[in-house]
Structure formats: structure tokens, C-alpha cells
Protein backbone atom coordinates (compact mmCIF):
# COMPACT_ATOMS: atom_id res chain seq x y z
CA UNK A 1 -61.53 -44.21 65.75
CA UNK A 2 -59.66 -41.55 63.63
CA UNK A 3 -60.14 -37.59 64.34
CA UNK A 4 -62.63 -35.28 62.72
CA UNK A 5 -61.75 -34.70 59.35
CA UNK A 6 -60.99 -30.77 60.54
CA UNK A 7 -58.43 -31.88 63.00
CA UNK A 8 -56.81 -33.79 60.16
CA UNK A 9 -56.14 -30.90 58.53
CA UNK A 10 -55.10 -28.36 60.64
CA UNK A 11 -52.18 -30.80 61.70
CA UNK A 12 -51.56 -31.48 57.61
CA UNK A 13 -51.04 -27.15 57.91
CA UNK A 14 -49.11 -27.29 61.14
CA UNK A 15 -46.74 -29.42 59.98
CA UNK A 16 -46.48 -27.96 55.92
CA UNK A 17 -45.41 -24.82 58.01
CA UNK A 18 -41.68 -24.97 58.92
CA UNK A 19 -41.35 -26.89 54.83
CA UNK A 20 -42.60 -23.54 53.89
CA UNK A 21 -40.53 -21.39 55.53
CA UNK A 22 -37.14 -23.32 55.02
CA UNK A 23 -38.13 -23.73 50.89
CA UNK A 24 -38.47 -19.36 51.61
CA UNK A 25 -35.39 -19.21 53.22
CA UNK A 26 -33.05 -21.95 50.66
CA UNK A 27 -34.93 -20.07 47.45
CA UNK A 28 -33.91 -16.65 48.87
CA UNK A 29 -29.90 -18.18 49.80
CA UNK A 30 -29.86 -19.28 46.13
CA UNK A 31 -31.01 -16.01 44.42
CA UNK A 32 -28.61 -14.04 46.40
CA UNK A 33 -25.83 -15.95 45.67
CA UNK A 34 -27.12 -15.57 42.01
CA UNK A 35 -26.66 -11.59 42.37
CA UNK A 36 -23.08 -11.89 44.31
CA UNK A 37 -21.58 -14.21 41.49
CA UNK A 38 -23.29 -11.56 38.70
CA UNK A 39 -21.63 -8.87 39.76
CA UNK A 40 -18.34 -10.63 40.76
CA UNK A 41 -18.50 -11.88 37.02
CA UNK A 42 -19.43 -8.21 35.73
CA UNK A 43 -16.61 -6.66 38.09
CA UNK A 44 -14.05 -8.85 36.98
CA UNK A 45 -14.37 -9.11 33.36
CA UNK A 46 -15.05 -5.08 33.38
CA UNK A 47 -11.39 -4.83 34.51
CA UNK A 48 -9.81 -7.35 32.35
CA UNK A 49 -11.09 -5.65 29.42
CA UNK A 50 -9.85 -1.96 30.86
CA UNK A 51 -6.99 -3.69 31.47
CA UNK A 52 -6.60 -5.12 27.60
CA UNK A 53 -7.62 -1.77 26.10
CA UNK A 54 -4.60 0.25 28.37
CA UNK A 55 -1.92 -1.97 27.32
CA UNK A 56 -3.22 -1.96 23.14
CA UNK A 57 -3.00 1.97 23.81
CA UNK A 58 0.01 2.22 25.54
CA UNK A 59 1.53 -0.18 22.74
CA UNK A 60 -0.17 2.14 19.96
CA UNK A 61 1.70 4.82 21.19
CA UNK A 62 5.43 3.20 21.14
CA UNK A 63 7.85 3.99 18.42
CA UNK A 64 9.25 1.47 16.13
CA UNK A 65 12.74 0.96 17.13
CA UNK A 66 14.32 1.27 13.53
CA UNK A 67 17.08 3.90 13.79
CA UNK A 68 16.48 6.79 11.13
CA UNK A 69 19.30 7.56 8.54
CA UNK A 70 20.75 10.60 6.87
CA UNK A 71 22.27 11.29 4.23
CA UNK A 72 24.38 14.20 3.80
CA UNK A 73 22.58 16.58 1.02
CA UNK A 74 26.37 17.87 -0.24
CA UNK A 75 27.69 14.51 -1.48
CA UNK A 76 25.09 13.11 -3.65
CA UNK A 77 26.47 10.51 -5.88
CA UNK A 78 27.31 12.28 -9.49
CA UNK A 79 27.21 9.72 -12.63
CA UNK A 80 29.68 9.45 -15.02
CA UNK A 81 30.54 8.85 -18.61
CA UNK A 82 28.41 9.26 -21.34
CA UNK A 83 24.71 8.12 -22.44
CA UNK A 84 22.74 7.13 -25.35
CA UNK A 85 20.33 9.48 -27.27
CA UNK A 86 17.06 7.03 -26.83
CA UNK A 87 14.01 6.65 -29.54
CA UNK A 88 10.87 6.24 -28.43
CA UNK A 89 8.99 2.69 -29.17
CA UNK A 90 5.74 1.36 -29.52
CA UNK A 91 6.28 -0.30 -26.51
CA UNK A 92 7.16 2.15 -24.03
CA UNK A 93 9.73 1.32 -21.83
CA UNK A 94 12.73 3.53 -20.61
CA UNK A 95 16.60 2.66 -22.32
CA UNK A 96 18.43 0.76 -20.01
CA UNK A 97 21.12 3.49 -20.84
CA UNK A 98 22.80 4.81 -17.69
CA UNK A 99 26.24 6.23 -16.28
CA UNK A 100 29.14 3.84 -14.63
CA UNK A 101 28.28 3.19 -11.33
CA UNK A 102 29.86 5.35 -8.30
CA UNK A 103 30.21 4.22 -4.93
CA UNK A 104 28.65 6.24 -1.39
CA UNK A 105 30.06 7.24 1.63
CA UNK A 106 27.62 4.73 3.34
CA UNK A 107 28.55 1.63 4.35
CA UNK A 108 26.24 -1.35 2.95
CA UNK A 109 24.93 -4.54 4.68
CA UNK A 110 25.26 -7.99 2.88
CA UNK A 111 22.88 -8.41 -0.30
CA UNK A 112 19.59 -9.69 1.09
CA UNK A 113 19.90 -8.33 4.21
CA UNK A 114 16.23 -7.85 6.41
CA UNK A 115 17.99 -7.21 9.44
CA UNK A 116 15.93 -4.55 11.66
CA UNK A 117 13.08 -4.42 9.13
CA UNK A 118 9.08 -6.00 9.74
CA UNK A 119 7.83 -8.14 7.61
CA UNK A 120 4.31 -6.70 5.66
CA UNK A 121 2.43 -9.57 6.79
CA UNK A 122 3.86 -8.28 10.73
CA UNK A 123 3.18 -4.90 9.86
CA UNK A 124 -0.60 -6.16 9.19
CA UNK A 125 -0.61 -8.16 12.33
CA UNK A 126 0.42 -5.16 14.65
CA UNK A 127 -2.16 -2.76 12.33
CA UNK A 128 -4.79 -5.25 13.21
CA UNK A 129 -4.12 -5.62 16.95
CA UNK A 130 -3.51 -1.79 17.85
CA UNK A 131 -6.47 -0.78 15.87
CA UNK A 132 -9.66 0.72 17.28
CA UNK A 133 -12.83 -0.57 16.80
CA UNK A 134 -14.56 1.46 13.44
CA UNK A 135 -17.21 3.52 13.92
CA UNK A 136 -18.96 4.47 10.58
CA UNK A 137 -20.85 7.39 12.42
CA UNK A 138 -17.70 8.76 13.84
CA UNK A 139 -15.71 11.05 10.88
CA UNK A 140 -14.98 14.08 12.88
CA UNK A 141 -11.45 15.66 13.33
CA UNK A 142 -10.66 13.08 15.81
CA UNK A 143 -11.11 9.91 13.83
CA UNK A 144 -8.13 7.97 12.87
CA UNK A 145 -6.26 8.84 9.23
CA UNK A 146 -3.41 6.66 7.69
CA UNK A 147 -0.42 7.80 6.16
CA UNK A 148 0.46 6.10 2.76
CA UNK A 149 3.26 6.56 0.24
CA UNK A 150 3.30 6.30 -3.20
CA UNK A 151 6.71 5.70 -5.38
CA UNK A 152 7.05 5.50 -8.94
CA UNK A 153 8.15 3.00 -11.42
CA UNK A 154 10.89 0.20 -9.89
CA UNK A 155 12.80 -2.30 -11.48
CA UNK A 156 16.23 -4.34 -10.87
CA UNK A 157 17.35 -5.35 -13.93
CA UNK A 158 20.30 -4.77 -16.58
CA UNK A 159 22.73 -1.81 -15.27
CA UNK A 160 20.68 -1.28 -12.50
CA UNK A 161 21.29 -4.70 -11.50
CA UNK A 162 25.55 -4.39 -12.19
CA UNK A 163 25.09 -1.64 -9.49
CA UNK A 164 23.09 -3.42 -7.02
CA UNK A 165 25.61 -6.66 -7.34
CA UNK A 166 28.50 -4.22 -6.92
CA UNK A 167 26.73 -2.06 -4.33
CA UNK A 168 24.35 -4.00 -1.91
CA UNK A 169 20.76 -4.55 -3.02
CA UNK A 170 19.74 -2.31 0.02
CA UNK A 171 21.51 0.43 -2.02
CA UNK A 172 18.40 2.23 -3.73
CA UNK A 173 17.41 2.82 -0.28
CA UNK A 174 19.94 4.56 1.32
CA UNK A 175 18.90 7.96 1.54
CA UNK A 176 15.67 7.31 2.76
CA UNK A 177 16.36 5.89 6.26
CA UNK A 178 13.01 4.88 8.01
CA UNK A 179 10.42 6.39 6.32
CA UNK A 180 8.44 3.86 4.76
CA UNK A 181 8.57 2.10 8.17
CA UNK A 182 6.80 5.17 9.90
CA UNK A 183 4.10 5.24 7.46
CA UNK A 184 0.90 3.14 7.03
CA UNK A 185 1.17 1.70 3.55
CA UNK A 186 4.00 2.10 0.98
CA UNK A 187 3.45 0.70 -2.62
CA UNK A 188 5.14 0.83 -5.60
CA UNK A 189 5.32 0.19 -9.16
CA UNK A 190 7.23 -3.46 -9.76
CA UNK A 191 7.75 -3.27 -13.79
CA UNK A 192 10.07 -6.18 -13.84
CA UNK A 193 9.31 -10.07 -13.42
CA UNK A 194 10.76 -11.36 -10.58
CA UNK A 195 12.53 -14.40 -11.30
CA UNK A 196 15.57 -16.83 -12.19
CA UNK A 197 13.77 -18.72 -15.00
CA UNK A 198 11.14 -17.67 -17.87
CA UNK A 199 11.81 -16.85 -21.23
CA UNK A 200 12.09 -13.37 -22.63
CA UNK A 201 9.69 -11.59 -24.85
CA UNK A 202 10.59 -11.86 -28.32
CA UNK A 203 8.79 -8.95 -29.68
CA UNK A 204 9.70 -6.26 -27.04
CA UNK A 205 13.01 -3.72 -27.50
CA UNK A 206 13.54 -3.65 -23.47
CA UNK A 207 12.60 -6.67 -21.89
CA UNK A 208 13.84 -6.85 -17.83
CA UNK A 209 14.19 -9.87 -15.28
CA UNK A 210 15.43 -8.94 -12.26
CA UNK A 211 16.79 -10.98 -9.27
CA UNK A 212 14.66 -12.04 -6.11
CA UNK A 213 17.61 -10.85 -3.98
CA UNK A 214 15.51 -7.46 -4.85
CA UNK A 215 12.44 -8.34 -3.21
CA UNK A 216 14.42 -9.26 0.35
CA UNK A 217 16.02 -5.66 0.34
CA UNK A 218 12.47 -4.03 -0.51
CA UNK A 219 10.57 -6.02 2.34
CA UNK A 220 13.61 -4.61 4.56
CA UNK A 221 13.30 -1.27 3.17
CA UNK A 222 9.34 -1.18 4.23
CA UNK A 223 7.71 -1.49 0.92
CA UNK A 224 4.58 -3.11 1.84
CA UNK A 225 2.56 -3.77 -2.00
CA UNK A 226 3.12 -3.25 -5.04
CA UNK A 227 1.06 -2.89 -8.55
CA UNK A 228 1.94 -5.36 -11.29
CA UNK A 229 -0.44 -4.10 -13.84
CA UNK A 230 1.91 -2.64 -16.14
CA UNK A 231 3.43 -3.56 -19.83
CA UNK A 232 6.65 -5.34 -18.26
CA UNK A 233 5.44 -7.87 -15.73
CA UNK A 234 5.09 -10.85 -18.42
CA UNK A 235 8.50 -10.12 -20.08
CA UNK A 236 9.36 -13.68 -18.94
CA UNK A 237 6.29 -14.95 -20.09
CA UNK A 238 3.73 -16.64 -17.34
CA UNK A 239 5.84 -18.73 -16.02
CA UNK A 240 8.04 -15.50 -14.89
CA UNK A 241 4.96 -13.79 -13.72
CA UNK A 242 4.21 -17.11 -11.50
CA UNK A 243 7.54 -16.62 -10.49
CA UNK A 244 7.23 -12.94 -9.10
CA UNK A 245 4.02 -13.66 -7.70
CA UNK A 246 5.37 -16.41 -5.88
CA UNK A 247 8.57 -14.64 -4.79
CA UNK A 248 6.07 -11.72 -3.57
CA UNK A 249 3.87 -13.72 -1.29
CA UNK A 250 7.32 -15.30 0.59
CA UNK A 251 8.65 -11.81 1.48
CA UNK A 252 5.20 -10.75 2.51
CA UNK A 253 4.46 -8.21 0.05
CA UNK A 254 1.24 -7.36 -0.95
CA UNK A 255 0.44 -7.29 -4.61
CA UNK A 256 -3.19 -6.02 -7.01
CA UNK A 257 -3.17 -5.97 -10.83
CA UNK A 258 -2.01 -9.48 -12.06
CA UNK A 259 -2.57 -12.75 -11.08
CA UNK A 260 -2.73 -16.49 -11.84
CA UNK A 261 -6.45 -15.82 -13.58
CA UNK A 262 -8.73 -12.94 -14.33
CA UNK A 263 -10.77 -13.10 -10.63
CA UNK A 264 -6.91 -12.71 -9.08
CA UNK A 265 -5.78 -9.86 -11.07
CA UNK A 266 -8.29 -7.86 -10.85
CA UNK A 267 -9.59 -8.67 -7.25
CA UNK A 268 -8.56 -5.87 -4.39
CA UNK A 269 -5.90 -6.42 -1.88
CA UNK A 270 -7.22 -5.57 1.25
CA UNK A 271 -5.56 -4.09 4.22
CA UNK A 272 -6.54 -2.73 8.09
CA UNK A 273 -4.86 0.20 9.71
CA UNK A 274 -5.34 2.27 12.16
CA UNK A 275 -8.92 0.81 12.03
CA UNK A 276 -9.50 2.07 8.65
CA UNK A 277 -9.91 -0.89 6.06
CA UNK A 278 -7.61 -0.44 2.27
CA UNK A 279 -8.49 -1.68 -0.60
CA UNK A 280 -5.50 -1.76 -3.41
CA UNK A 281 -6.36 -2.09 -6.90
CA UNK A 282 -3.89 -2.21 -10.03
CA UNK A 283 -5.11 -1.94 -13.71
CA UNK A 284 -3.22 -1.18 -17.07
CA UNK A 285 -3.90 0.99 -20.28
CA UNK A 286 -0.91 -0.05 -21.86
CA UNK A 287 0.41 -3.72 -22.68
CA UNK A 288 2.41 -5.50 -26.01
CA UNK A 289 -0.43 -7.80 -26.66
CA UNK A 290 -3.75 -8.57 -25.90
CA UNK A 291 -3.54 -12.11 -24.50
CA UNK A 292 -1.45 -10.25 -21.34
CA UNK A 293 -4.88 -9.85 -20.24
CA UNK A 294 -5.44 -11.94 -17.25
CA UNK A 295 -8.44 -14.75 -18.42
CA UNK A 296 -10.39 -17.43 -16.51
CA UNK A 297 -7.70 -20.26 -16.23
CA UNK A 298 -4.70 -17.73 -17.86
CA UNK A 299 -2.04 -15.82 -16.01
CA UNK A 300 -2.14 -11.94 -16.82
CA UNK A 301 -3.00 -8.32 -15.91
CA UNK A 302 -5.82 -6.62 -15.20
CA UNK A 303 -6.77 -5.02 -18.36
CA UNK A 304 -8.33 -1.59 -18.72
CA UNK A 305 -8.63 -1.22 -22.75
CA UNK A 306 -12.08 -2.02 -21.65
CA UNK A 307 -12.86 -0.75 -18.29
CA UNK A 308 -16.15 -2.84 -17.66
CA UNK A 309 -13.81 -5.24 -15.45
CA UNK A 310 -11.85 -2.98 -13.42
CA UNK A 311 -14.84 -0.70 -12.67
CA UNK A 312 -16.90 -3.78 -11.20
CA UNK A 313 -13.90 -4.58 -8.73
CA UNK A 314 -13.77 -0.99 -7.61
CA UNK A 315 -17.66 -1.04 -6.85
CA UNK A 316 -17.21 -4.04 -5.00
CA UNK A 317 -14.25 -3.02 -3.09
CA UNK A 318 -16.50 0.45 -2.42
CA UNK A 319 -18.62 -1.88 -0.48
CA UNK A 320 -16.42 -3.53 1.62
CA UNK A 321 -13.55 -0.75 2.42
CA UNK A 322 -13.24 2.33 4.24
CA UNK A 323 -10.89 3.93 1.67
CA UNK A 324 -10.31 2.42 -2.45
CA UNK A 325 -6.95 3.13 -3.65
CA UNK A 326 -6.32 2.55 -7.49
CA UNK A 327 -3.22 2.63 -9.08
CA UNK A 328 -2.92 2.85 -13.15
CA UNK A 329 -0.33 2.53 -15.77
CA UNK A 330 -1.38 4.68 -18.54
CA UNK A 331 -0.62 7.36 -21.07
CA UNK A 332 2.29 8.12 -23.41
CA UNK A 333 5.90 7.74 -22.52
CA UNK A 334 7.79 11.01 -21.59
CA UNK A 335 4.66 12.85 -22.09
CA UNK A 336 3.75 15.25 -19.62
CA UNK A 337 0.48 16.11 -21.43
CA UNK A 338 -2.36 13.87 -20.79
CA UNK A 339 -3.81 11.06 -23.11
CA UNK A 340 -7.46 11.40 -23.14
CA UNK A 341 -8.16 8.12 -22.05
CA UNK A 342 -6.37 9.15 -18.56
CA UNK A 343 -8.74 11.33 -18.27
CA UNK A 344 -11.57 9.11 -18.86
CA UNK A 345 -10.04 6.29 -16.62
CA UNK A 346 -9.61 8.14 -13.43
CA UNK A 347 -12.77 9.76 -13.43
CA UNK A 348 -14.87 6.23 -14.03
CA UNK A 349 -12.68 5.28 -11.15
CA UNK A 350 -13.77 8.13 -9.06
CA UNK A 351 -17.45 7.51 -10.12
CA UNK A 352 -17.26 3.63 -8.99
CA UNK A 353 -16.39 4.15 -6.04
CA UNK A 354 -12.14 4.95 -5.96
CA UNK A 355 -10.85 8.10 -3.37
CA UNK A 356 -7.79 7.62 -4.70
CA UNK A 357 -5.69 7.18 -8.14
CA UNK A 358 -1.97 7.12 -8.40
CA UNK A 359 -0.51 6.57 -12.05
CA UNK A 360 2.34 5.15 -13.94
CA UNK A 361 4.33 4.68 -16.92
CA UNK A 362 4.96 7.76 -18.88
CA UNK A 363 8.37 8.09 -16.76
CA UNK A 364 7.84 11.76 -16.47
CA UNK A 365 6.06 13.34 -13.16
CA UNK A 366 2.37 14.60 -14.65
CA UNK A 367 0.07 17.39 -13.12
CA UNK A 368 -2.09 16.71 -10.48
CA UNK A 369 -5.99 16.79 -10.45
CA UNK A 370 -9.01 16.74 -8.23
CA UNK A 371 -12.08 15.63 -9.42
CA UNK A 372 -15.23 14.70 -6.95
CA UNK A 373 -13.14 16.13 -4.36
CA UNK A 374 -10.80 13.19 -4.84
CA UNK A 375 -7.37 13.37 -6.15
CA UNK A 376 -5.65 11.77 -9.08
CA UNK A 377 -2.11 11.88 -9.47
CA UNK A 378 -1.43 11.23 -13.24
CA UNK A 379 2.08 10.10 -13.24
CA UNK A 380 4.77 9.31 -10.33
CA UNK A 381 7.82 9.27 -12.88
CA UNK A 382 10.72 6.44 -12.28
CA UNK A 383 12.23 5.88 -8.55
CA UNK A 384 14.37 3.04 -8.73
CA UNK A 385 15.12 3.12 -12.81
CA UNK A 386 18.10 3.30 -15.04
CA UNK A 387 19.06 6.27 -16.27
CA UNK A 388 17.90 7.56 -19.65
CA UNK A 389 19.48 10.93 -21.08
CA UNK A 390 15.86 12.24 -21.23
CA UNK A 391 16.30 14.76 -18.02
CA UNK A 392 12.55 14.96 -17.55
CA UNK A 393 13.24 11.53 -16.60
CA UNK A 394 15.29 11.72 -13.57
CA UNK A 395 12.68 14.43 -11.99
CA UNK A 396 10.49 12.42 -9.65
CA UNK A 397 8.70 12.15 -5.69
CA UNK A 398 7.67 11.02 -2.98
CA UNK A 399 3.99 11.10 -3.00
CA UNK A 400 2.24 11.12 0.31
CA UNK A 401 -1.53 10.79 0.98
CA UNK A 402 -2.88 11.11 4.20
CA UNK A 403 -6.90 10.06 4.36
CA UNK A 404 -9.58 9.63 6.44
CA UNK A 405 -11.87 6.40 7.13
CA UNK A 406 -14.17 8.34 4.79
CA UNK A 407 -12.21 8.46 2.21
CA UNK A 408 -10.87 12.83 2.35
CA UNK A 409 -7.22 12.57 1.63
CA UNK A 410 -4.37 15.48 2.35
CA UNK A 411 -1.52 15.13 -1.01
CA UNK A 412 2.03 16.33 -0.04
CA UNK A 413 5.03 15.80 -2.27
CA UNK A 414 8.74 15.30 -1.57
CA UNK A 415 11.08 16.10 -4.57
CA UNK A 416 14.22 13.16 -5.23
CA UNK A 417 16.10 12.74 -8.42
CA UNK A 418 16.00 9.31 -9.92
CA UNK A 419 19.41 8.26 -10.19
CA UNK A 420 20.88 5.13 -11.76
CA UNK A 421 19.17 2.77 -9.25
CA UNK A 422 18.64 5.33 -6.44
CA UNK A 423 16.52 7.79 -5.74
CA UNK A 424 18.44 11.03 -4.17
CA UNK A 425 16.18 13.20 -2.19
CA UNK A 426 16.44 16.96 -3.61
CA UNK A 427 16.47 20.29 -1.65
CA UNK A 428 15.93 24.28 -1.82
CA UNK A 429 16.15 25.12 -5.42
CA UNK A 430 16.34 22.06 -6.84
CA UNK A 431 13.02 21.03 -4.83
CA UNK A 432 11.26 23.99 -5.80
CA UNK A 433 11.64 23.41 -9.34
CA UNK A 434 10.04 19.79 -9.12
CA UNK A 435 6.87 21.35 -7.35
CA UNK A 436 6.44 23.94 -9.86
CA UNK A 437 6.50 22.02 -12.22
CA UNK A 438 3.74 19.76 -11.34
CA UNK A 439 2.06 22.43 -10.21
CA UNK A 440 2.22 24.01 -13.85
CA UNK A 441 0.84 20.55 -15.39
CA UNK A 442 -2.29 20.60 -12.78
CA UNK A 443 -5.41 22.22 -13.44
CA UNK A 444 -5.22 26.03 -12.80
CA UNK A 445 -6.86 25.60 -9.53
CA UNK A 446 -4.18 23.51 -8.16
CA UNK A 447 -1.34 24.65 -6.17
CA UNK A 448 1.91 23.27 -4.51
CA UNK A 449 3.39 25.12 -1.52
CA UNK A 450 7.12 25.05 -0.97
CA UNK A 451 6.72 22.60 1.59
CA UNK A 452 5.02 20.41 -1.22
CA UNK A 453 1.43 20.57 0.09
CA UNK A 454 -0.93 20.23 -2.59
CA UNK A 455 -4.46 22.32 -2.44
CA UNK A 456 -7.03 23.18 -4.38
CA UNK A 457 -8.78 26.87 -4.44
């Protein structure tokens, strides 16, 4: 006979008992080794990443180990012989009249030489990986600014080339020991085609080619970009241009304002430092002929006859950079007076989107101006040029900007003469007279102090 159906079950709940309590006792193991291995896992990846973030900061803070050099402001190099009376053309190019060369108390390395120099493309690497994390709410005085530097009009060919063979091609940089490895940025003006082929322009007075031993002492030097929108890049036809572009992107410098088609010319270069994103644009007012003008499947510049072009790549960049530098070859040749269309340029840069224009090309420095609380800087003059007996000419500087993420940029100017292929930097008197004058071709509300800060009242 089997039990009552109630003494069935209470032996069923007898025995379920102790299954009960060990299920409540292996559930409760298992969620408190859950907790222990979540906040072993928190704990250690917490001080892996404090870890991380001490050594990027401790590596922000060291020095570049470049030595700094110095030049001794009493024995500047002092050209000799005499120099041709130069006619303006059409074309608007500087003679390639200049003095015999003279030789410096410093002692040159080999032609070519990159020795204690960083690469751009490094330069961007180390930016990148030392960089804080943005913060687009964050603009107060303790956000991070970069320090840029702006040089005129450069090129390597004809006597300035006899000097560099004779002298070291790491001669134009001489006097300026480190500088434009302590910065953020440094771009120039390249208005030569870089290369050892092409053919030249037949219907140009001054038509240059210089040598790509040039670009190997510039990378060295810290140049980091340069603007090829100008009216001497296609001297040596495409194929020269395709040359210099070429040339540019093995020594890892940067390069906006021509390209192998229209979308490459007039596309931004983009850069990080210092957590603050660049964006580099190059356009030119003034070229031979029209078919220079970068097209769909033709090498060129980025044209700015009509502006329709240039102004869409500056709202773009707007939208994807912190801070949209342009820089613009323009106006009339050892003019310091404005063209109109200067004018007009800049400020439709401004009003797309730019926070900061640097021009080119009249080989004269040109006032200074701020309009929407950004500043335009009409005209750098020559820095690595020949020499032309035009003194206006030789007057040139350093220009330094130093902006915010958002854009507000400090202007401060360093006076150097522009030598036959090297740029000499100036002092007391001398100096003075370069800021003045600038100062006298700005806008009446723009002054220079004798330390070359530029402000506006």
C-alpha cells in the first residue's frame, strides 16, 4: 500500500529543502565573485589609464633637443658689386638680379643635410599623441593655443641657387637656429617648381626651377607646409608641378593651393596640435594664363579670379576645423597700396568661415588689418629671394600668430632683411623702421609696439 497522498508530499518538501538552500548559497558565491572581478577590472584599468595620461604629460612638457643657434648681429653678410635697375612686367615676378655671393663665419653641413631635424609627418605624429582631448565648451584662458609662423615668398633658383651650391643648401637658414622647430606650424610661400625635368614657360620674363636638394634643407630647417597657389608654380609646366608635389610629399611637407585636379588644389590640408585641429588653404589672384587653373582631370592652382571655389572649401573646412588659415597671392608687385580686390578677397574669406589670412606676391611687406575681429596680413614680402635693387624689397618678417581653438589669434612681428638667399634678422633701429612702417600701411587703428606686437584700439 503506498502513503497518504499528504505524507507524499511533505517528504517531496523535506527533501527539495537542502536543493534550495545550496542553489541560495552557489547563486550568492557567483554574484559575489561577479562584484570582486568588477571592481578588480574598474581598479585596474582606472590606473593604467592615470598611468598613460602622466607619462603623455610628462612627455608634453620635454624640450626638443635641437640646440638653438646665434648669429652674431655685427657681422651680417654685406653684398657686393653692382645690380640691375628692374622694369616691372605683366607678370610679376622679382629680377633674378642680385650681388656676388659672400661667405659666413658659420660653418655649413653637407647639401641635403636633415641631421637633428623631425620630419613634418613626425612632428604630426608627436602633435597627435601629446594632444588633449578637445573640448568645444572649454575656450577660457586655460585652453590650449598654437604658435604658427608665417614667411614670405621662397624660391631656389638662378643666383640664389649659385649661392646655395657654393654655400650649403641649409644656408638661408642660418640665422634662425631653432625656431621653426619650437613652434606649431611654419609655412611658407614655395614660388618655384620643384624639379629636375619640365619644360619652361615660354611666355614668362622670369621663369624659376629650383633643385629638390632645397626641399631636404627646408624639412631640416622645420618648415612644415607650404602654399603653391601662386603665378610661378607651373613654370615647368604640369609635369614640373607633378614633380614638386611629388618631391613635397617625400620630405613630409605639407602643401594647399595646387594639385593634380581641381578637388586637390583647392581642398584644405588639415593638421592637429596641441588638440586644436588646422585647416591650410592656398588660393591665387594672380597667374599668366587661365588654363593654370586647377580642372577636373588637369593639374593647376586654386584659382580665385572667381572666388565661388575657394569660398566653398573655406566653409567646408569651417565645419570640420578648430581654426581656418588662408593664405593668398594677390595684388600688384612692389605695391604697398592695396588692390581692391585684396580687399574684397580677405573679407569673403573672413565671412566663410577663415580666422586667418596671410598674403603674397607684391614682394613688398603691406599694412596689416582686422576685420571681424580677425586679422589679415596683406603681404609678407620675399624671405628666401634674390635680390632686386628695389630696397622696399629686401624689408621683410617673421610673422607670428598665436590662436586659440576658437579661432582669437595674437599677431607679433620680427623684422629680417631679405638678403640674396638669406634672410638676416634686423635689430634696434633698423627693426623699428620695419614696424613702423607696416604700422603706417594698416588702418589707423592699428598699432605695432617695439617689441612687434600688433593691436588694435
Amino acid at each position: 500500500m503506498y502513503p497518504p497522498r499528504s505524507q507524499r508530499n511533505e517528504g517531496r518538501k523535506k527533501a527539495r529543502k537542502p536543493k534550495i538552500g545550496k542553489a541560495w548559497i552557489i547563486t550568492n558565491l557567483v554574484l559575489l565573485l561577479m562584484i570582486v572581478g568588477l571592481f578588480g577590472y574598474y581598479y585596474i584599468f582606472e590606473r593604467d589609464s592615470s598611468a598613460s595620461l602622466a607619462e603623455n604629460a610628462q612627455y608634453s612638457q620635454t624640450k626638443k633637443n635641437i640646440p638653438t643657434g646665434s648669429a652674431n648681429d655685427d657681422e651680417y653678410p654685406t653684398p657686393s658689386g653692382s645690380e640691375e635697375v628692374v622694369n616691372e612686367t605683366k607678370e610679376s615676378t622679382v629680377p633674378d638680379t642680385s650681388s656676388s655671393p659672400v661667405t659666413t663665419p658659420y660653418t655649413n653641413a653637407s647639401e641635403g643635410s636633415s641631421s637633428g631635424a623631425k620630419s613634418s609627418s613626425e612632428k604630426d605624429r608627436q602633435a597627435q599623441e601629446n594632444s588633449p582631448k578637445k573640448d568645444a565648451n572649454n575656450d577660457d584662458g586655460n585652453s590650449p593655443a598654437v604658435t604658427l609662423h608665417f614667411i614670405g615668398d621662397v624660391q631656389f633658383s638662378g643666383k640664389v641657387e649659385q649661392r646655395l651650391e657654393q654655400n650649403g643648401f641649409d644656408f638661408p637658414y642660418q640665422y634662425l637656429g631653432s625656431l621653426f622647430h619650437k613652434d606649431d606650424l611654419t609655412i611658407a610661400n614655395l614660388e618655384t617648381p620643384v624639379t629636375t625635368n619640365g619644360v619652361g614657360a615660354l611666355n614668362k620674363t622670369y621663369v624659376y626651377k629650383s633643385s629638390p636638394k632645397a626641399l631636404t634643407a627646408m624639412a631640416a630647417a622645420g618648415i612644415d607646409a607650404v602654399n603653391l597657389a601662386n603665378n610661378h608654380i607651373l613654370d615647368q609646366g604640369t609635369s614640373g608641378l607633378l614633380d614638386t608635389l611629388n618631391y613635397l610629399d617625400e620630405k613630409g611637407i605639407a602643401h594647399a593651393g595646387a594639385g593634380r585636379n581641381a578637388k586637390e588644389a583647392y581642398a584644405p590640408h588639415y593638421f592637429e596640435r596641441n588638440g586644436i585641429k588646422i585647416a591650410l588653404l592656398g588660393a591665387t589672384r594672380v597667374m599668366p594664363e587661365a588654363n593654370w587653373n586647377a580642372g577636373a582631370q588637369q593639374p593647376g592652382v586654386a584659382g580665385a579670379y572667381d572666388s565661388t571655389a575657394i569660398v566653398k572649401s573655406i566653409r567646408e573646412a569651417r565645419n570640420q576645423a578648430d581654426l581656418v588659415i588662408v593664405v593668398a597671392h594677390w595684388g600688384k608687385e612692389r605695391a604697398t597700396a592695396l588692390e581692391s580686390h585684396q580687399t574684397e578677397l580677405s573679407h569673403a574669406f573672413i565671412d566663410a568661415g577663415a580666422d586667418l589670412v596671410v598674403g603674397g606676391h607684391p614682394h613688398v611687406l603691406q599694412g596689416m588689418e582686422q576685420y571681424k575681429g580677425k586679422w589679415i596680413a596683406y603681404s609678407t614680402g620675399n624671405f628666401i629671394f634674390s635680390k632686386s635693387t628695389v630696397p622696399a624689397t629686401w624689408d621683410t618678417a617673421i610673422f607670428q600668430a598665436t590662436c586659440t581653438r576658437n579661432g582669437d589669434c595674437k599677431m607679433k612681428l620680427t623684422p629680417y632683411r631679405a638678403d640674396l638667399g638669406q634672410p638676416i634678422p634686423l635689430k634696434d633701429a633698423e627693426a623699428s623702421k620695419i614696424l613702423q612702417k607696416v604700422a603706417a600701411l594698416s588702418p589707423s587703428n592699428v598699432s605695432i609696439g617695439v617689441d612687434g606686437t600688433v593691436s588694435v584700439q
